[in-house]
Protein backbone atom coordinates (compact mmCIF):
# COMPACT_ATOMS: atom_id res chain seq x y z
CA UNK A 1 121.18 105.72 87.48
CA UNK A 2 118.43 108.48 86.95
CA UNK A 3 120.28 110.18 84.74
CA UNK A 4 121.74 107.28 82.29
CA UNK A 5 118.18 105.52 82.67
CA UNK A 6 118.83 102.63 84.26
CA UNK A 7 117.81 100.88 87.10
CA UNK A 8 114.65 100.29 88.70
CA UNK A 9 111.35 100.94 86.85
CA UNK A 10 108.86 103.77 87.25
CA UNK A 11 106.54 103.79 89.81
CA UNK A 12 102.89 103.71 88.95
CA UNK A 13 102.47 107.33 90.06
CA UNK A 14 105.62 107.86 87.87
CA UNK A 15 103.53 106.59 85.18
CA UNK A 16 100.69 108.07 85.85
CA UNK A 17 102.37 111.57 85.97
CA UNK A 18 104.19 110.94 82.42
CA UNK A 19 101.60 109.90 80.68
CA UNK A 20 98.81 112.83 82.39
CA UNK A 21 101.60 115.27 80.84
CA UNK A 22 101.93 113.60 77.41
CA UNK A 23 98.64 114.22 77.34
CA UNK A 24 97.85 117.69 78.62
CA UNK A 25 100.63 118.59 75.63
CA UNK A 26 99.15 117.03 73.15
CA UNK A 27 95.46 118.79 74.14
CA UNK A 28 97.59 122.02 74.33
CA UNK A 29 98.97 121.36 70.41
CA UNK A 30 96.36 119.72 68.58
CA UNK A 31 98.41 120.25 65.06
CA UNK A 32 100.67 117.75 66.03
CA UNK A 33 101.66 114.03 65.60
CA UNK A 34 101.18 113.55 68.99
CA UNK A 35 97.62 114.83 69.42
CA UNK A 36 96.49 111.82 67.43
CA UNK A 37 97.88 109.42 70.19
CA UNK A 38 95.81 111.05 72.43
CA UNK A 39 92.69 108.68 72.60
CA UNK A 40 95.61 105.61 73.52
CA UNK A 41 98.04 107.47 75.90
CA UNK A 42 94.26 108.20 77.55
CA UNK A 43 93.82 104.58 77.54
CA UNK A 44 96.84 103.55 78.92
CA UNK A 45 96.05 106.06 81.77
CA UNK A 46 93.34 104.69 82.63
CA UNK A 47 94.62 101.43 82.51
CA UNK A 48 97.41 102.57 84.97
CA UNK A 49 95.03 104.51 87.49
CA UNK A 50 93.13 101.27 87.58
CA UNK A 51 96.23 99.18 88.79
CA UNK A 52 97.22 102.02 91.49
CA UNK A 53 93.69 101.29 92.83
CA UNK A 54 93.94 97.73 92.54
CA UNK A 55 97.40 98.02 94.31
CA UNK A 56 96.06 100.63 97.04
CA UNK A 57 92.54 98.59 97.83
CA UNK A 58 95.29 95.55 98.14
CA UNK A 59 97.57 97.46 99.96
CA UNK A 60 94.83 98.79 102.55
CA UNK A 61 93.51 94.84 102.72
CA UNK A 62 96.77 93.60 104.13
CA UNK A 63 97.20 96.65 106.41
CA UNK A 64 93.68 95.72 108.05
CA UNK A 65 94.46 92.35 108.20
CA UNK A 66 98.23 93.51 109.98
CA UNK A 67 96.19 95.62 112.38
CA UNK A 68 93.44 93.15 112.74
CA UNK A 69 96.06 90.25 114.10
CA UNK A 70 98.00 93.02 116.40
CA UNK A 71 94.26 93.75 117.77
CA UNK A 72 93.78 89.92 118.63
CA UNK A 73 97.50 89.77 119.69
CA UNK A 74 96.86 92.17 122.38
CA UNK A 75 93.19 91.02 123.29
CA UNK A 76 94.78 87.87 124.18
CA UNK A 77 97.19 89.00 126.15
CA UNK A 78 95.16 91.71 127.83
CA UNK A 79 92.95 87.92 128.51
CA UNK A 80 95.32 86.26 129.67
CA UNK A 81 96.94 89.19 132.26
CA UNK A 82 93.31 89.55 133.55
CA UNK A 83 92.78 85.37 133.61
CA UNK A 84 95.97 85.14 136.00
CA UNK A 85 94.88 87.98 138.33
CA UNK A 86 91.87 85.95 139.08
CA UNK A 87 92.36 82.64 138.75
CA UNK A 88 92.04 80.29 142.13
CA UNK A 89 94.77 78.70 143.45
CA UNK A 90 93.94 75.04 141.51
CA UNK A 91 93.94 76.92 138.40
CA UNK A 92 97.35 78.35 139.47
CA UNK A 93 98.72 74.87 140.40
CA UNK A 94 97.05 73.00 137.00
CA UNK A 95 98.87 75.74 134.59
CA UNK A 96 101.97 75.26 136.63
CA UNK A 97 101.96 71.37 136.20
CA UNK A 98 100.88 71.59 132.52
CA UNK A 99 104.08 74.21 131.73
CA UNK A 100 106.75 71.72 133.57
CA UNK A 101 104.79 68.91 131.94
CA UNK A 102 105.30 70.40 128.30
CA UNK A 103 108.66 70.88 128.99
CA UNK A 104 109.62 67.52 127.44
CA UNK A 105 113.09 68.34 126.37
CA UNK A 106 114.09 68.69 129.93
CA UNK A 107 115.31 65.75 131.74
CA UNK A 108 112.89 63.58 134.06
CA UNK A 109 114.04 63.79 137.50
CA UNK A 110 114.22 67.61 136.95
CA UNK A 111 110.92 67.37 135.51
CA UNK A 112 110.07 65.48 138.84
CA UNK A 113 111.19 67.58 141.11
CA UNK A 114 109.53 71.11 139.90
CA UNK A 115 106.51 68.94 140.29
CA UNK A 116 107.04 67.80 143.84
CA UNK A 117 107.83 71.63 144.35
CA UNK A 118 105.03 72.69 143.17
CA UNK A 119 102.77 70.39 144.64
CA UNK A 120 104.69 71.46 147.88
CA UNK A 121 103.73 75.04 147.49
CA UNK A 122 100.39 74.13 146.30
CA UNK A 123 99.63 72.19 149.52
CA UNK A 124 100.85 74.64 151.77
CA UNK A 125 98.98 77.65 150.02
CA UNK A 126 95.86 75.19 150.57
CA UNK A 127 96.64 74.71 153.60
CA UNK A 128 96.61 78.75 154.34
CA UNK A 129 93.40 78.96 153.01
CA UNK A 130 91.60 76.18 154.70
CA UNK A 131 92.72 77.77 158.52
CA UNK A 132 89.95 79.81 159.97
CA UNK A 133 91.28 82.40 161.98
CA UNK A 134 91.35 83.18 165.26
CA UNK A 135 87.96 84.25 166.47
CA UNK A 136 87.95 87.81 167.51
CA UNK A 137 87.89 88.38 171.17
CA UNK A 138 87.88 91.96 172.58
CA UNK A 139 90.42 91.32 175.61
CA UNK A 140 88.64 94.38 177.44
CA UNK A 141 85.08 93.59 177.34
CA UNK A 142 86.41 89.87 178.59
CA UNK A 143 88.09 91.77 181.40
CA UNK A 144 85.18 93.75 182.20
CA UNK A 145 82.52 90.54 182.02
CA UNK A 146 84.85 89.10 184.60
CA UNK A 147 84.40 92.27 187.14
């Protein structure tokens, strides 16, 4: 395709190139037709560098924005890992009941009955919290109260 000319079109920096060459042989041969197109092949240069930096400022712009979103991605996640590591148990049991409550395409009594699980589980993890322990007795220094 190179060869027969055909295909895609030139790149800016293809451009750019050409037309930076055009001129440095025209500066090089002053004598000739060519020289006199000078002043426009310099303004067309310009014209192109100014559209490469257009396209590189827009370029940089979208990669910011690209990075900028992957950067909140993460945050949130990093948020949300840290949220679930310390959240009580009746934060625990609300997120629970608000995922098998969004679940709306799932059928009712299945719906139901991950509730009544989870309000199972969520009673008896209450339930292990709200025990006091045993108080602490030291068998031996019973034993030797009693001598």
């Amino acid at each position: 395709d190179r060869m027969l000319d055909i295909g895609r079109e030139d790149t800016l920096d293809e451009k750019i190139a050409t037309l930076q060459e055009k001129i440095a042989r025209a500066r090089k041969t002053p004598w000739t037709v060519s020289s006199s197109l000078t002043e426009y092949d310099q303004q067309q240069l310009n014209e192109l560098q100014e559209q490469k930096r257009q396209k590189d400022l827009l370029d940089a712009k979208a990669q910011a924005e690209r990075t900028y979103q992957e950067t909140q991605k993460l945050r949130n996640e990093q948020n949300d890992a840290l949220d679930r590591e310390n959240e009580t148990e009746a934060m625990r049991h609300a997120r629970e009941i608000n995922r098998i409550n969004a679940m709306q395409y799932a059928d009712a009594s299945k719906r139901n009955g991950a509730i009544e699980r989870e309000n199972e589980r969520h009673k008896k993890a209450m339930e292990r919290q709200t025990k006091k322990p045993k108080a602490y007795h030291n068998d031996e220094a019973s034993r030797l109260l009693l001598q």
